[in-house]
PDB file of N, CA and C in Angstrom:
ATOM      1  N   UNK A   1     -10.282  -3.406  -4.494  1.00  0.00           N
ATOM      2  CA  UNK A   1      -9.465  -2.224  -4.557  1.00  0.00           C
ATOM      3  C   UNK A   1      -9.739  -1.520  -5.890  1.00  0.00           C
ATOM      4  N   UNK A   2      -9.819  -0.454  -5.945  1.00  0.00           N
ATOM      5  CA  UNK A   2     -10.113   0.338  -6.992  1.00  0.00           C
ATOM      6  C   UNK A   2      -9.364   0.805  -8.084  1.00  0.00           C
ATOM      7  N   UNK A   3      -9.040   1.377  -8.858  1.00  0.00           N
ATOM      8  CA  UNK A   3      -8.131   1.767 -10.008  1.00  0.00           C
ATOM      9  C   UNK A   3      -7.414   2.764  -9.239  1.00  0.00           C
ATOM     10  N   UNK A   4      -7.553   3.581  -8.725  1.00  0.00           N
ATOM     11  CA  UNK A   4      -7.361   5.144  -8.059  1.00  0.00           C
ATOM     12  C   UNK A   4      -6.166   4.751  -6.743  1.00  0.00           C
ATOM     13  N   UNK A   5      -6.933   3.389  -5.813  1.00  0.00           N
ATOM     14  CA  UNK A   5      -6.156   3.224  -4.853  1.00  0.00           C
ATOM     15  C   UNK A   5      -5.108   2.349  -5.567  1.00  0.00           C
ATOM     16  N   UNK A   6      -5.268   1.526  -6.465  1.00  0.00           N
ATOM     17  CA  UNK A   6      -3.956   1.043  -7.158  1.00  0.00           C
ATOM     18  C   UNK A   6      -2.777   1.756  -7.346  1.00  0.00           C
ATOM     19  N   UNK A   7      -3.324   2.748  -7.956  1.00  0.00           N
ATOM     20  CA  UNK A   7      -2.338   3.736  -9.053  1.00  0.00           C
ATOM     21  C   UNK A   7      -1.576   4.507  -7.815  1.00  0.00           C
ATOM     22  N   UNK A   8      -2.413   4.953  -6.906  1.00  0.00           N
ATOM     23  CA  UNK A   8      -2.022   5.617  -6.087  1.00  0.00           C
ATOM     24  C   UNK A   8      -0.697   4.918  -4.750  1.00  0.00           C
ATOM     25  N   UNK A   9      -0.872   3.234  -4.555  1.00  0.00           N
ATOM     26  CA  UNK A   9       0.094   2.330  -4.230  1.00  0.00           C
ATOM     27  C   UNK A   9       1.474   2.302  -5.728  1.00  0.00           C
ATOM     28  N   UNK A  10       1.019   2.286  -6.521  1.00  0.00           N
ATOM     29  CA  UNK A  10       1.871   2.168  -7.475  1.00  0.00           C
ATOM     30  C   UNK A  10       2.968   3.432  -7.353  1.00  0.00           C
ATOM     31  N   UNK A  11       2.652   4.394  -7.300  1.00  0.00           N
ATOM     32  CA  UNK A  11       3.016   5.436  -7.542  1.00  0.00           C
ATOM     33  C   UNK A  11       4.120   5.541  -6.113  1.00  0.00           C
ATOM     34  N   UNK A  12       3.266   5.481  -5.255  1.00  0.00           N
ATOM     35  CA  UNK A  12       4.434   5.481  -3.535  1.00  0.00           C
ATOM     36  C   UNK A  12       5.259   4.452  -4.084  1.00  0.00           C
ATOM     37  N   UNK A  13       5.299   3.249  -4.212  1.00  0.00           N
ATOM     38  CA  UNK A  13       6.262   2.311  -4.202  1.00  0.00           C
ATOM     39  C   UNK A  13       7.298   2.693  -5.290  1.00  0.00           C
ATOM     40  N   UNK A  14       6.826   3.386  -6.592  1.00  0.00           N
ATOM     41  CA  UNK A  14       7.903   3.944  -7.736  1.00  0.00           C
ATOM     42  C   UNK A  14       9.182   4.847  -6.780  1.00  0.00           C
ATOM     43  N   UNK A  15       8.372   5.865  -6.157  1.00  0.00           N
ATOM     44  CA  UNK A  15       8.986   6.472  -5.499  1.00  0.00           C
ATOM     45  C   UNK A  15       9.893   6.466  -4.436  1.00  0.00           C
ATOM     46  N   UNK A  16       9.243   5.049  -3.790  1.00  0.00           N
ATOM     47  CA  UNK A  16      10.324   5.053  -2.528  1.00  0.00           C
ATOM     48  C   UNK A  16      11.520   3.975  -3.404  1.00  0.00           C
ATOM     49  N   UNK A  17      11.430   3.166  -4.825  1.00  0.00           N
ATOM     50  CA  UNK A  17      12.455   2.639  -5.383  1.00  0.00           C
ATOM     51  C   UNK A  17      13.485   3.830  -5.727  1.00  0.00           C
ATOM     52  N   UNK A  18      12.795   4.672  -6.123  1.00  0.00           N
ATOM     53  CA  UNK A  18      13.647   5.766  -6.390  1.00  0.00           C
ATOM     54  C   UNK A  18      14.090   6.625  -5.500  1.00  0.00           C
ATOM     55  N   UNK A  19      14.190   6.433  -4.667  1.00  0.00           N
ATOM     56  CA  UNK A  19      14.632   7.113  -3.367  1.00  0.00           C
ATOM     57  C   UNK A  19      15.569   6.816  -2.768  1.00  0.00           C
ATOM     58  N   UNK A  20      15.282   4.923  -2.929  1.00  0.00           N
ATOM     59  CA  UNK A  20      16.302   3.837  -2.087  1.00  0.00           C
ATOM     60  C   UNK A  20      17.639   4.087  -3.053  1.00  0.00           C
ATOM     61  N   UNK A  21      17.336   4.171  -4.538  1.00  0.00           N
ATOM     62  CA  UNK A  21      18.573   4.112  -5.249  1.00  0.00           C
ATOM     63  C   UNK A  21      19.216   5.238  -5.483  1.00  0.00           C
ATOM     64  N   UNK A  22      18.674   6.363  -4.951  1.00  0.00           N
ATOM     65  CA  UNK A  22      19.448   7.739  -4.844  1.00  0.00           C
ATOM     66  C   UNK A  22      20.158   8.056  -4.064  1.00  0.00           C
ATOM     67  N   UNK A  23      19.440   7.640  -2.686  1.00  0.00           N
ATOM     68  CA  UNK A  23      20.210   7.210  -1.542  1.00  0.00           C
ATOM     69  C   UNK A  23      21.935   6.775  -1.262  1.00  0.00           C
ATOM     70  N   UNK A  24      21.715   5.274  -2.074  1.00  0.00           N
ATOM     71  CA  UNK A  24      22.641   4.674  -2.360  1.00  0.00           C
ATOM     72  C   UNK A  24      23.526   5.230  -3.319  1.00  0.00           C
ATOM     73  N   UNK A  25      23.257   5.649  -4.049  1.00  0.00           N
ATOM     74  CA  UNK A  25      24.252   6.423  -5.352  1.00  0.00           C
ATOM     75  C   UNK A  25      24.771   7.655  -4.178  1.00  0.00           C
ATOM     76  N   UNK A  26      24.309   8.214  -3.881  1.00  0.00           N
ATOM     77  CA  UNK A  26      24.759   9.852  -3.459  1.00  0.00           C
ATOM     78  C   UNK A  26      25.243   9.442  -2.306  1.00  0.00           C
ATOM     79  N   UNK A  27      24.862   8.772  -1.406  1.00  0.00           N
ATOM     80  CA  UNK A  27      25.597   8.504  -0.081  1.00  0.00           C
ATOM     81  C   UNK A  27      26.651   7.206  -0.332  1.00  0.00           C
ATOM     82  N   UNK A  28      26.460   6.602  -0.359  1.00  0.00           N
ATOM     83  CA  UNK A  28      27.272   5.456  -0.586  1.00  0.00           C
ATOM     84  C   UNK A  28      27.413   4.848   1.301  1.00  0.00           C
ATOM     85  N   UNK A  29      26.114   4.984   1.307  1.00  0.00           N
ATOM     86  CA  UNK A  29      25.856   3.860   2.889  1.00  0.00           C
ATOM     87  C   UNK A  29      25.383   2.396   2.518  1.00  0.00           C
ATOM     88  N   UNK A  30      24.563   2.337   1.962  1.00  0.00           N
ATOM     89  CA  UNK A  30      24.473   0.765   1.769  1.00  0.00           C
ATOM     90  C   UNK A  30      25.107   0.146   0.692  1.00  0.00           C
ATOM     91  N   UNK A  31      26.613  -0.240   1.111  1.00  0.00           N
ATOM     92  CA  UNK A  31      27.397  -1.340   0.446  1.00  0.00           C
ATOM     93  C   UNK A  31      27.137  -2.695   0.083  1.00  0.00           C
ATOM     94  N   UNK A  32      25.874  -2.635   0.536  1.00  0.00           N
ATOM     95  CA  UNK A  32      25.143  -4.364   0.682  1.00  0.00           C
ATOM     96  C   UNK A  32      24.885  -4.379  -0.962  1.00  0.00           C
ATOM     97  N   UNK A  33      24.301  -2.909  -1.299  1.00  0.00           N
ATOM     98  CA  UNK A  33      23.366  -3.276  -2.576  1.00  0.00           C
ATOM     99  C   UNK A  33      24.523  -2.317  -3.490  1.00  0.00           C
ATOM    100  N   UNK A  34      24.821  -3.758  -4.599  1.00  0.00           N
ATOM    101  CA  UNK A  34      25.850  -2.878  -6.050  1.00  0.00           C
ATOM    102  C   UNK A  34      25.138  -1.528  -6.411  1.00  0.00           C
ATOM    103  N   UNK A  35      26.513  -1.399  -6.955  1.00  0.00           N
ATOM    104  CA  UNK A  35      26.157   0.219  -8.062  1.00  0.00           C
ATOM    105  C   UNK A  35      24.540  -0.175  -8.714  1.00  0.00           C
ATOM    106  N   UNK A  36      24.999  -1.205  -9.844  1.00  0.00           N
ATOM    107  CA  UNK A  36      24.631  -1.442 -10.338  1.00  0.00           C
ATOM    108  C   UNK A  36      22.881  -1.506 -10.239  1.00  0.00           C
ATOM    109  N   UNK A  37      22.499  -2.544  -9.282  1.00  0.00           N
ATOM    110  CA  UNK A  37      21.293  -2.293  -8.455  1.00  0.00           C
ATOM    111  C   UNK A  37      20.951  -0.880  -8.066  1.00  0.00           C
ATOM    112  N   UNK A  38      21.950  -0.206  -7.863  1.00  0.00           N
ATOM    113  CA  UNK A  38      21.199   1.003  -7.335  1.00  0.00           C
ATOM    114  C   UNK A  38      20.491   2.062  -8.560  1.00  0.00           C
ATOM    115  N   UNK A  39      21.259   1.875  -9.919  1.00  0.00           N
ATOM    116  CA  UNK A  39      20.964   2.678 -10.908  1.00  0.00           C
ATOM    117  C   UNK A  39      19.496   2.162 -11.027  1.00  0.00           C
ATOM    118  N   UNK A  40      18.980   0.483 -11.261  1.00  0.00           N
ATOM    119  CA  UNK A  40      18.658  -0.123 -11.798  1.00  0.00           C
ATOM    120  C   UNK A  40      17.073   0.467 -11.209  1.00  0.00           C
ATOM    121  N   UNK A  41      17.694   0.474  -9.653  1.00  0.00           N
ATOM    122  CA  UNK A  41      15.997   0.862  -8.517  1.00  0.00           C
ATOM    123  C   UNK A  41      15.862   2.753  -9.148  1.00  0.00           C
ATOM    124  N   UNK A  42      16.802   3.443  -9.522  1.00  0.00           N
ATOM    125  CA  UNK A  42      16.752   4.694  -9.592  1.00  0.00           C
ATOM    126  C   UNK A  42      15.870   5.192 -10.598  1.00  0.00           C
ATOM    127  N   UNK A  43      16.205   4.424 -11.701  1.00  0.00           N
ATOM    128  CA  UNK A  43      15.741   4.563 -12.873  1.00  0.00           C
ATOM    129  C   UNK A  43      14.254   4.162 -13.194  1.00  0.00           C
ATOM    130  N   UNK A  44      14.432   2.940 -12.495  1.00  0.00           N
ATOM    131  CA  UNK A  44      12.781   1.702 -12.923  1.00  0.00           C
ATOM    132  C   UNK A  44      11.926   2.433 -11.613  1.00  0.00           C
ATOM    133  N   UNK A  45      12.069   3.221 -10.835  1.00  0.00           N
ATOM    134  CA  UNK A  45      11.694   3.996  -9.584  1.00  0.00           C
ATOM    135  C   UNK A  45      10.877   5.342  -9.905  1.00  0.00           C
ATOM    136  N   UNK A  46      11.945   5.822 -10.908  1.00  0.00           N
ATOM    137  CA  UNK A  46      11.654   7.260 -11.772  1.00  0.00           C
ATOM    138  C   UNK A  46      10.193   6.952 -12.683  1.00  0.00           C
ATOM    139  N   UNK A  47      10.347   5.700 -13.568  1.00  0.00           N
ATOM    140  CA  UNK A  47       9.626   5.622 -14.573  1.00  0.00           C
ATOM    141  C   UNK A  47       8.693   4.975 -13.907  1.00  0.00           C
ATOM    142  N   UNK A  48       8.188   4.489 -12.980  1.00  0.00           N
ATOM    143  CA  UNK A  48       6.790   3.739 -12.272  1.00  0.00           C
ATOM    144  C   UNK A  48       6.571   4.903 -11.634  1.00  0.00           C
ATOM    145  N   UNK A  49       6.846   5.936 -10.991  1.00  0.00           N
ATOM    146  CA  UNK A  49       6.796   7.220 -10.707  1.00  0.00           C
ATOM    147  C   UNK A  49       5.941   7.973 -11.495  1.00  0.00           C
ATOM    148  N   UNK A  50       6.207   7.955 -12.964  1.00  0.00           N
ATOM    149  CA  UNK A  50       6.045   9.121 -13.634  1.00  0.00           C
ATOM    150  C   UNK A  50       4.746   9.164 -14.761  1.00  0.00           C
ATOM    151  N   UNK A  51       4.734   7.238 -14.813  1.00  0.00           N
ATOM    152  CA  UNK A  51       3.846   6.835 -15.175  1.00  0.00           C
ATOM    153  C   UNK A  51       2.506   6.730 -14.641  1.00  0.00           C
ATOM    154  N   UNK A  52       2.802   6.749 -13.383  1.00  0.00           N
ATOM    155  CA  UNK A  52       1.426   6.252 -12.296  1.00  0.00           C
ATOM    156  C   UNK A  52       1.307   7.426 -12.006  1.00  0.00           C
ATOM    157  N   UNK A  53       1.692   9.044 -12.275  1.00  0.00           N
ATOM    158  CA  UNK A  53       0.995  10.211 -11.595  1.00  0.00           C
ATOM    159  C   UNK A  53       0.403  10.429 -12.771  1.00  0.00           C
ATOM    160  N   UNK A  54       1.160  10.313 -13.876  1.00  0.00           N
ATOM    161  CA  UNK A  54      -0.015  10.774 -15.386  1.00  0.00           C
ATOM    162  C   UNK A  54      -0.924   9.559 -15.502  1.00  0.00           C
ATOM    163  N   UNK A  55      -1.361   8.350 -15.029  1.00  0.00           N
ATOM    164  CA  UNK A  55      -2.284   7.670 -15.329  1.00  0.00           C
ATOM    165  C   UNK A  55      -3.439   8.069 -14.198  1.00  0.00           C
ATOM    166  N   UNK A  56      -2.903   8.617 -12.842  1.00  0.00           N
ATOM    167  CA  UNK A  56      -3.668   9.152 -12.141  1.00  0.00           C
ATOM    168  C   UNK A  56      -4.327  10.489 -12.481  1.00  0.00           C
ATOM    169  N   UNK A  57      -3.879  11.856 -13.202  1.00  0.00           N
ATOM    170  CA  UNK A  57      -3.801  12.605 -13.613  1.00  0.00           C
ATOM    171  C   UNK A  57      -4.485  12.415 -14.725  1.00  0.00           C
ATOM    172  N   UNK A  58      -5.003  11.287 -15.606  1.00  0.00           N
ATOM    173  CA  UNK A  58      -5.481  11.579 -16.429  1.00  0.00           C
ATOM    174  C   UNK A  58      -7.242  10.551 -15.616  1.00  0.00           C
ATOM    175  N   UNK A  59      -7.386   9.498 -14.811  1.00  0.00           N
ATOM    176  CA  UNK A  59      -8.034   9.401 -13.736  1.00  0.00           C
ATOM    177  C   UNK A  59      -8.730  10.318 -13.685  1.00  0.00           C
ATOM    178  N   UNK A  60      -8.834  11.407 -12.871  1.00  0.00           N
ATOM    179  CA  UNK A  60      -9.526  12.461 -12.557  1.00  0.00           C
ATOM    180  C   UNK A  60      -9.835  13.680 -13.459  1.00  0.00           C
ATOM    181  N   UNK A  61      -9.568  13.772 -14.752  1.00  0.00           N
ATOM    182  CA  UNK A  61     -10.096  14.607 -15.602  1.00  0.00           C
ATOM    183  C   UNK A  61     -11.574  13.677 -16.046  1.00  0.00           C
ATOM    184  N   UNK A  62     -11.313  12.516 -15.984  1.00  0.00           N
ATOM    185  CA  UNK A  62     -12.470  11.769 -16.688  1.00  0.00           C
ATOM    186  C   UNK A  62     -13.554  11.212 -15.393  1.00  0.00           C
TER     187      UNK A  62
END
């Protein structure tokens, strides 16, 4: 697997953490998973997100 298809798995999975825990914060449907957990996926979701499009982003200039 390559650097590109890594980053590029990395990056979906940041996102759908951050999705799951927005979800949960704003709706308040899954009672299964604490507040707490939900900030935790929101946040660590955001930042594997944001990291893996600028490591991709910098990927393709070079």
């Amino acid at each position: 697997m390559t650097d590109k298809n890594s980053t590029l798995i990395s990056s979906v999975s940041g996102l759908a953490l951050f999705t799951v825990g927005a979800y949960r914060i704003f709706t308040n449907n899954l009672e299964a998973m604490s507040l707490l957990v939900a900030y935790i996926f929101l946040i660590g979701g955001l930042i594997g997100f944001v990291f893996s499009v600028a490591r991709l982003s910098k990927m393709n200039r070079t």
